[in-house]
C-alpha atoms as a PDB file:
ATOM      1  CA  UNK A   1     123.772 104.579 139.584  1.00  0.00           C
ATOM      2  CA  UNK A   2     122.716 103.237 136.428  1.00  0.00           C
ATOM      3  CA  UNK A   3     119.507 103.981 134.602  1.00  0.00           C
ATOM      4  CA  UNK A   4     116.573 102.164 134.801  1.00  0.00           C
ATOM      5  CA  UNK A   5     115.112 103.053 131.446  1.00  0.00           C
ATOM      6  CA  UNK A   6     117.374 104.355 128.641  1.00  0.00           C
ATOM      7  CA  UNK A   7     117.153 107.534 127.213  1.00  0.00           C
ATOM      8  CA  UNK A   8     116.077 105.967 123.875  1.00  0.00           C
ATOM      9  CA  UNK A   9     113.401 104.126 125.710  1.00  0.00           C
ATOM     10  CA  UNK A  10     111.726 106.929 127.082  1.00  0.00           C
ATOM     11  CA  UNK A  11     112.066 109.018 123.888  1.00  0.00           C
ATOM     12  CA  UNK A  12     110.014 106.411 121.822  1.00  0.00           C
ATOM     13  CA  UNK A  13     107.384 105.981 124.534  1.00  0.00           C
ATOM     14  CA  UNK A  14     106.926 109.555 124.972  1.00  0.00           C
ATOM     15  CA  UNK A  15     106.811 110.285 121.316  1.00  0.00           C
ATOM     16  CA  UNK A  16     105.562 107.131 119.537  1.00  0.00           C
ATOM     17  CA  UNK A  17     102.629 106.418 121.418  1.00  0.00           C
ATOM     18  CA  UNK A  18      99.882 109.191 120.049  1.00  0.00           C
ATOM     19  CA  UNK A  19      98.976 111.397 122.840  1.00  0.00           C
ATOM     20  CA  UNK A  20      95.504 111.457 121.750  1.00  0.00           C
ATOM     21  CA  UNK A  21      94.104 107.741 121.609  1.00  0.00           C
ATOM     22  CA  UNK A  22      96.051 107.414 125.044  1.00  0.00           C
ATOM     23  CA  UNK A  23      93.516 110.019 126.563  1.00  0.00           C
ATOM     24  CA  UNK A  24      90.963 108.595 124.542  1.00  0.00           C
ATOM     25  CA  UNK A  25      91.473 104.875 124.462  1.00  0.00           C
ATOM     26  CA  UNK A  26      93.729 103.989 127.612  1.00  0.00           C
ATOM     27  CA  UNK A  27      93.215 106.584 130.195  1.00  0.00           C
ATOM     28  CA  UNK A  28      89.667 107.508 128.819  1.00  0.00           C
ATOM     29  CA  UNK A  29      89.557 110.697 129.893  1.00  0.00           C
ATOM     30  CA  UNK A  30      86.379 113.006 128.581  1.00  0.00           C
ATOM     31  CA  UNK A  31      87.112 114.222 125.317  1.00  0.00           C
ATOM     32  CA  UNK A  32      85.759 115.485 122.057  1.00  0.00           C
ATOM     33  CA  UNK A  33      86.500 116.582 118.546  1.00  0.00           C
ATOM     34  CA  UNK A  34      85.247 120.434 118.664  1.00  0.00           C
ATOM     35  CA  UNK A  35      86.317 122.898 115.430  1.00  0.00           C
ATOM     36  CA  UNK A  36      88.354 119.469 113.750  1.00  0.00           C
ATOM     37  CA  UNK A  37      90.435 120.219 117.542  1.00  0.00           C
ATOM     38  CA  UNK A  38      90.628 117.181 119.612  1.00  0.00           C
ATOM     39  CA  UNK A  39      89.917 118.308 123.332  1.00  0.00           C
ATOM     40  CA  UNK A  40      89.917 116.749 126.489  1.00  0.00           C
ATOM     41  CA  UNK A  41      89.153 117.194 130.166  1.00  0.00           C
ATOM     42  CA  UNK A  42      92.156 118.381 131.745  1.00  0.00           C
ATOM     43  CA  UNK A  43      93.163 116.418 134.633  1.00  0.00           C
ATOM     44  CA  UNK A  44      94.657 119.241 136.679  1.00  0.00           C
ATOM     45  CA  UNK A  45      91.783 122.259 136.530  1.00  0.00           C
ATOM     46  CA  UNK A  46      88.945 120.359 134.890  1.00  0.00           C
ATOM     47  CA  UNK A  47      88.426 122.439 132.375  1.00  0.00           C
ATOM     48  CA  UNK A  48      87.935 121.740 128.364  1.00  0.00           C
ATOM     49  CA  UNK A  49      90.459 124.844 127.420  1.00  0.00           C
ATOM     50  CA  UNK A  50      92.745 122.181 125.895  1.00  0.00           C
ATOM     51  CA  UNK A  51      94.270 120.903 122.602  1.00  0.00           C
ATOM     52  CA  UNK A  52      96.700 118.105 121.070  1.00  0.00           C
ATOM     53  CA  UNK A  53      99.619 118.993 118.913  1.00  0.00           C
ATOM     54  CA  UNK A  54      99.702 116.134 116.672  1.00  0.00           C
ATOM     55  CA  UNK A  55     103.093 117.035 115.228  1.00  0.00           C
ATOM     56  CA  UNK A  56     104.651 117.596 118.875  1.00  0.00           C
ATOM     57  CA  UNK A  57     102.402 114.316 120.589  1.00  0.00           C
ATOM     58  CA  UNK A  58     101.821 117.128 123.252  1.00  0.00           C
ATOM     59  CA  UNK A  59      98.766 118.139 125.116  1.00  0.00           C
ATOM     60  CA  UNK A  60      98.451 121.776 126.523  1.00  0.00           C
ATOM     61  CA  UNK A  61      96.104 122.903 128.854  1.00  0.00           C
ATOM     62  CA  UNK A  62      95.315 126.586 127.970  1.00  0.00           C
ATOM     63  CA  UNK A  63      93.420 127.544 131.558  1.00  0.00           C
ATOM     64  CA  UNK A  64      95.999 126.261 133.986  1.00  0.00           C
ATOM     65  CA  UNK A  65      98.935 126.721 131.475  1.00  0.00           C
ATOM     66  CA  UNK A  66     100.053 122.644 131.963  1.00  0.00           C
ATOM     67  CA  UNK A  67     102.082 120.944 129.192  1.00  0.00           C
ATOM     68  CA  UNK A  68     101.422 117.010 128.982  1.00  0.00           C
ATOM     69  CA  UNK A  69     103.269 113.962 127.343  1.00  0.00           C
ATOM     70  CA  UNK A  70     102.441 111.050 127.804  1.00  0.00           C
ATOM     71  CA  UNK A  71     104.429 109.949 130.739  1.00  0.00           C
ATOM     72  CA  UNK A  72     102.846 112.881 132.447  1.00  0.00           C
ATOM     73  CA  UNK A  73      99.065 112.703 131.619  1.00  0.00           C
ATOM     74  CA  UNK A  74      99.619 109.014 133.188  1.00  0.00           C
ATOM     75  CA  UNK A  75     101.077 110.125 135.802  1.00  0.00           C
ATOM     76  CA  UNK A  76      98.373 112.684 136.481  1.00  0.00           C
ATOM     77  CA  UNK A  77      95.255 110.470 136.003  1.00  0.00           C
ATOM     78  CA  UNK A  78      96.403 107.467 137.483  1.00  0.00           C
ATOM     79  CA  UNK A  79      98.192 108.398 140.379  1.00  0.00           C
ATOM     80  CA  UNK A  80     101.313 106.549 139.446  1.00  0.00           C
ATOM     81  CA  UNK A  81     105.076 107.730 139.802  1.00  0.00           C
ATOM     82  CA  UNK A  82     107.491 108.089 137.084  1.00  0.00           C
ATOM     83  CA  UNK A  83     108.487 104.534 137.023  1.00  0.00           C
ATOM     84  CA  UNK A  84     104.978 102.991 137.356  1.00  0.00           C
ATOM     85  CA  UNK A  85     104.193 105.257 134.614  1.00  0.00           C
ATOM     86  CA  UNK A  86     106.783 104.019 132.016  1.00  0.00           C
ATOM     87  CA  UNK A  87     106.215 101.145 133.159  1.00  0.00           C
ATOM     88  CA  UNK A  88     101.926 100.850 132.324  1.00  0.00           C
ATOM     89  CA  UNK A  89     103.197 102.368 128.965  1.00  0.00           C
ATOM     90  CA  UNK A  90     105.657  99.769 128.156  1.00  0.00           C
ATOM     91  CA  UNK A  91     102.670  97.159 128.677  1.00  0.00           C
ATOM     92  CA  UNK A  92     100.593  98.799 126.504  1.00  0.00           C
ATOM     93  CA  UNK A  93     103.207  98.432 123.544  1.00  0.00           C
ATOM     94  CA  UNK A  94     103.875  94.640 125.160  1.00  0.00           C
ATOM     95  CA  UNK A  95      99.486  94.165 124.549  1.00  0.00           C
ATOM     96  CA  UNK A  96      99.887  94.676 120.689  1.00  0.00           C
ATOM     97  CA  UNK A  97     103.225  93.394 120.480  1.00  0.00           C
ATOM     98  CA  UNK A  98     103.017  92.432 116.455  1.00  0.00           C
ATOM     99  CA  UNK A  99     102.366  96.372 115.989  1.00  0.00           C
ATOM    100  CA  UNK A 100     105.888  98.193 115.975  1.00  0.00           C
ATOM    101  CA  UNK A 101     105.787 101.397 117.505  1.00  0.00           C
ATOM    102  CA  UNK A 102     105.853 103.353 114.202  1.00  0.00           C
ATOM    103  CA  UNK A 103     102.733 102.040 113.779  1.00  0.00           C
ATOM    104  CA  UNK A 104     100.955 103.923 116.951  1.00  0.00           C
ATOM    105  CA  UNK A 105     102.205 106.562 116.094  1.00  0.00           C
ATOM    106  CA  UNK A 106     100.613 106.594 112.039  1.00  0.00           C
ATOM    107  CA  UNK A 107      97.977 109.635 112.963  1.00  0.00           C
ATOM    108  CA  UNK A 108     100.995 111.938 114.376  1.00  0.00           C
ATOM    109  CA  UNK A 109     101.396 114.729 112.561  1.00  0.00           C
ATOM    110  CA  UNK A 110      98.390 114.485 110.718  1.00  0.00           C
ATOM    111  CA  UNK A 111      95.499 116.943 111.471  1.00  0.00           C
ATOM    112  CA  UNK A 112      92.063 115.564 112.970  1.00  0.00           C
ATOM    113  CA  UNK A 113      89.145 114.134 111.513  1.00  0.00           C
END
């Protein structure tokens, strides 16, 4: 059985599309910038015991122990399955099509403002 997204595919949407402004911007999930940390709400225990690795594009939940990329945090807070999930990230790259992915992803690494 072949497939239905390729490996490369997933790769970029996992690490391309900056964990942070997709908890901020597309799943708006609570969050603030406390001690130049970006926090949010964590979907799974509720709690603000959480943190972005810029340089990873991975969100960690310290209270519950949960690791997040993208796929997963979408698939957390909306409900969807794997597929649906690529597949609501794929649109959001399809809704700004003249930005290439590299350009989402210009604040990872960097630390936060």
């Amino acid at each position: 059985m072949k497939n239905r997204f390729s490996s490369r595919e997933l790769f970029e949407l996992r690490n391309n599309i900056p964990v942070d402004m997709l908890i901020r911007d597309q799943l708006q999930i609570p969050s603030k910038i406390r001690d130049g940390v970006f926090r949010f709400l964590c979907p799974v225990c509720n709690e603000f015991q959480t943190a972005v690795n810029p340089t990873t594009n991975l969100a960690r939940c310290f209270r519950c122990e949960k690791n997040f990329n993208s796929i997963d945090l979408v698939m957390e807070v909306r409900g969807h399955g794997f597929k649906d999930s690529v597949q609501f990230l794929k649109n959001l790259i399809e809704i700004a099509p003249t930005q290439p992915l590299a350009k989402l992803a210009v604040g990872i690494g960097r630390p936060m403002v």
